[in-house]
Protein backbone atom coordinates (compact mmCIF):
# COMPACT_ATOMS: atom_id res chain seq x y z
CA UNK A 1 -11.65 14.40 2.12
CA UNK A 2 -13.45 13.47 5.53
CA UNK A 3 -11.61 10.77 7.20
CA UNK A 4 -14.50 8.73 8.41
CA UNK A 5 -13.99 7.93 4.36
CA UNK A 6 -10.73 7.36 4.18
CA UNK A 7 -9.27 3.37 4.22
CA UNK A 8 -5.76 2.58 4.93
CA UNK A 9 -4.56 -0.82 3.79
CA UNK A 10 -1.44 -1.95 5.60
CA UNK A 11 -0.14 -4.93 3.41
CA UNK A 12 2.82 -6.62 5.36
CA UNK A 13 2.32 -10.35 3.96
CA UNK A 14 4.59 -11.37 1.97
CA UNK A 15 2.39 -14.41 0.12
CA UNK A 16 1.43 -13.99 -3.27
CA UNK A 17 -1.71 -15.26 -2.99
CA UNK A 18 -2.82 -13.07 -0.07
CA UNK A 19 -1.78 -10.46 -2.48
CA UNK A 20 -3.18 -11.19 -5.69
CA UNK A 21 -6.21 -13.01 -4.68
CA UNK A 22 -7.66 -10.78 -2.12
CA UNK A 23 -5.61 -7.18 -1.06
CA UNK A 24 -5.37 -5.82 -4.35
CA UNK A 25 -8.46 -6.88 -5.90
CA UNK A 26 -10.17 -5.09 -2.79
CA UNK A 27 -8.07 -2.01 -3.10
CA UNK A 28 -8.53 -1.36 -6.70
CA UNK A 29 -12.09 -2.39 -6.33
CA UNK A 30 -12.92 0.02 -3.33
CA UNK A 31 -11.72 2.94 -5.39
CA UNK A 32 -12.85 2.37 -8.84
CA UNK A 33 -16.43 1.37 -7.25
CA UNK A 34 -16.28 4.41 -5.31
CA UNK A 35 -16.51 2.25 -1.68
CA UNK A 36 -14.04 4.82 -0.42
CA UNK A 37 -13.11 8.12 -1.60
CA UNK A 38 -9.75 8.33 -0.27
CA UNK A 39 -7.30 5.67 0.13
CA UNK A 40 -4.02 4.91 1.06
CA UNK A 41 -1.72 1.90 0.42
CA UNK A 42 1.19 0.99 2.69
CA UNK A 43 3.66 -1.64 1.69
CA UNK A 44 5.70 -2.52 5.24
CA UNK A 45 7.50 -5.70 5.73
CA UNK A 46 8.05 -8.80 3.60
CA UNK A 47 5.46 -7.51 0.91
CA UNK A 48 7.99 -4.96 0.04
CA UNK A 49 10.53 -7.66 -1.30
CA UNK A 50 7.32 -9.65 -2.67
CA UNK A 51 6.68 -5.98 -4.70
CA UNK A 52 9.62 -5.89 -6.02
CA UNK A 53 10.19 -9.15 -7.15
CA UNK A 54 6.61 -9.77 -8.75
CA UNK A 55 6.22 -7.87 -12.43
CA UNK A 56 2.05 -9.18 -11.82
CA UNK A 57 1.91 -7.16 -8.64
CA UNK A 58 3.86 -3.85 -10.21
CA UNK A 59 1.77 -3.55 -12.61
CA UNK A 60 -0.91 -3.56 -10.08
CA UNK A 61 0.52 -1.10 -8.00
CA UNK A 62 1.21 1.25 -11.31
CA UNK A 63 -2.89 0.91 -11.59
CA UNK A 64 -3.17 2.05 -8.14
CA UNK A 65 -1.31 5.21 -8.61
CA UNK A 66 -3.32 5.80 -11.86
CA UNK A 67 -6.55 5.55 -9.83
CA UNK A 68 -5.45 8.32 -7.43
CA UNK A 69 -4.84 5.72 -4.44
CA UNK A 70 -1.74 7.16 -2.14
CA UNK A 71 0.84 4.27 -2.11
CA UNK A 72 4.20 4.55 0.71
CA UNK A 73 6.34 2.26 1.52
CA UNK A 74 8.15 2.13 4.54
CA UNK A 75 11.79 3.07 4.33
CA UNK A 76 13.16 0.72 6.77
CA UNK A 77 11.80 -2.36 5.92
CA UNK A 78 12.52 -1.53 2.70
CA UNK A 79 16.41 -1.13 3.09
CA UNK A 80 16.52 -4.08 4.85
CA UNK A 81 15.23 -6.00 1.87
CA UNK A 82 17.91 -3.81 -0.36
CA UNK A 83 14.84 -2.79 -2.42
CA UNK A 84 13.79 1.07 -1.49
CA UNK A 85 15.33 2.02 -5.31
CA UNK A 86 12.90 -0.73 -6.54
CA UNK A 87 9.56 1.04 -4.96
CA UNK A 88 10.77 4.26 -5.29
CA UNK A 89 11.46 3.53 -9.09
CA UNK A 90 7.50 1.92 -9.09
CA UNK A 91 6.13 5.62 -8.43
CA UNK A 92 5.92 4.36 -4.64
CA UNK A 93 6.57 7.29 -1.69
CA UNK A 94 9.08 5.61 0.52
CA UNK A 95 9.38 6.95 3.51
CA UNK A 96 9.73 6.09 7.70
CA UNK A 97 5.87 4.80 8.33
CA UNK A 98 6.08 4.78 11.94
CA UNK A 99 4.74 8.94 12.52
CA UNK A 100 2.34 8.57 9.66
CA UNK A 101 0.93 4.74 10.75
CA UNK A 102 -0.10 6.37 13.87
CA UNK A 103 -1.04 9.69 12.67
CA UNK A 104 -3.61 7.25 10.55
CA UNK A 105 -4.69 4.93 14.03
CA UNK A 106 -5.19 7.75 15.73
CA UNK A 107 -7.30 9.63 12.71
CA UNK A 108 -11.00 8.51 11.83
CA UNK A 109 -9.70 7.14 8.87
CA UNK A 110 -10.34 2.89 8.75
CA UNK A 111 -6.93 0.92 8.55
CA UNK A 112 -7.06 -2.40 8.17
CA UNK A 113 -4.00 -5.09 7.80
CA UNK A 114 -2.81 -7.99 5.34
């Protein structure tokens, strides 16, 4: 896929309502509306312990895997919330972001943060 089509969504906040009421109704939207053919999902910070707390928001995340949309996690934010088993468990590719966060910056691909 050519990058200058390719969205990364960096979701760090953990409030629900920044969550349910605007990141994942874009994300799911952009793909199934074909906005962008390639995208990628990266839960980093508090909205990993958000994730693995809220069944509403799994669910949503299972539908984002089912729509081909890449979703990582990063590893240590993740252990320090004690919930890497939780994501991992979710289908979720949890992993050290920092390489592949700037990898995507310094790519054509569009990243843009929650």
């Amino acid at each position: 896929m050519a990058a200058e089509n390719s969205l990364v969504v960096l979701w760090t906040s953990g409030d629900p309502d920044v969550a349910k009421k605007m990141v994942f109704m874009y994300t799911i939207n952009a793909k199934k509306r074909g906005w962008w053919q390639d995208i990628k999902f990266i839960v980093w910070g508090p909205s990993s312990k958000l994730l693995s707390e809220d069944q509403e928001l799994q669910e949503q995340i299972k539908e984002f895997i089912k729509a081909d949309i890449n979703v990582e996690a990063c590893q240590a934010c993740a252990d320090q919330y004690g919930v890497s088993d939780d994501l991992a468990e979710l289908g979720i590719d949890v992993k050290y972001m920092g390489e592949p966060l700037t990898d995507y910056l310094k790519s054509d691909s569009k990243v843009i943060t929650f």
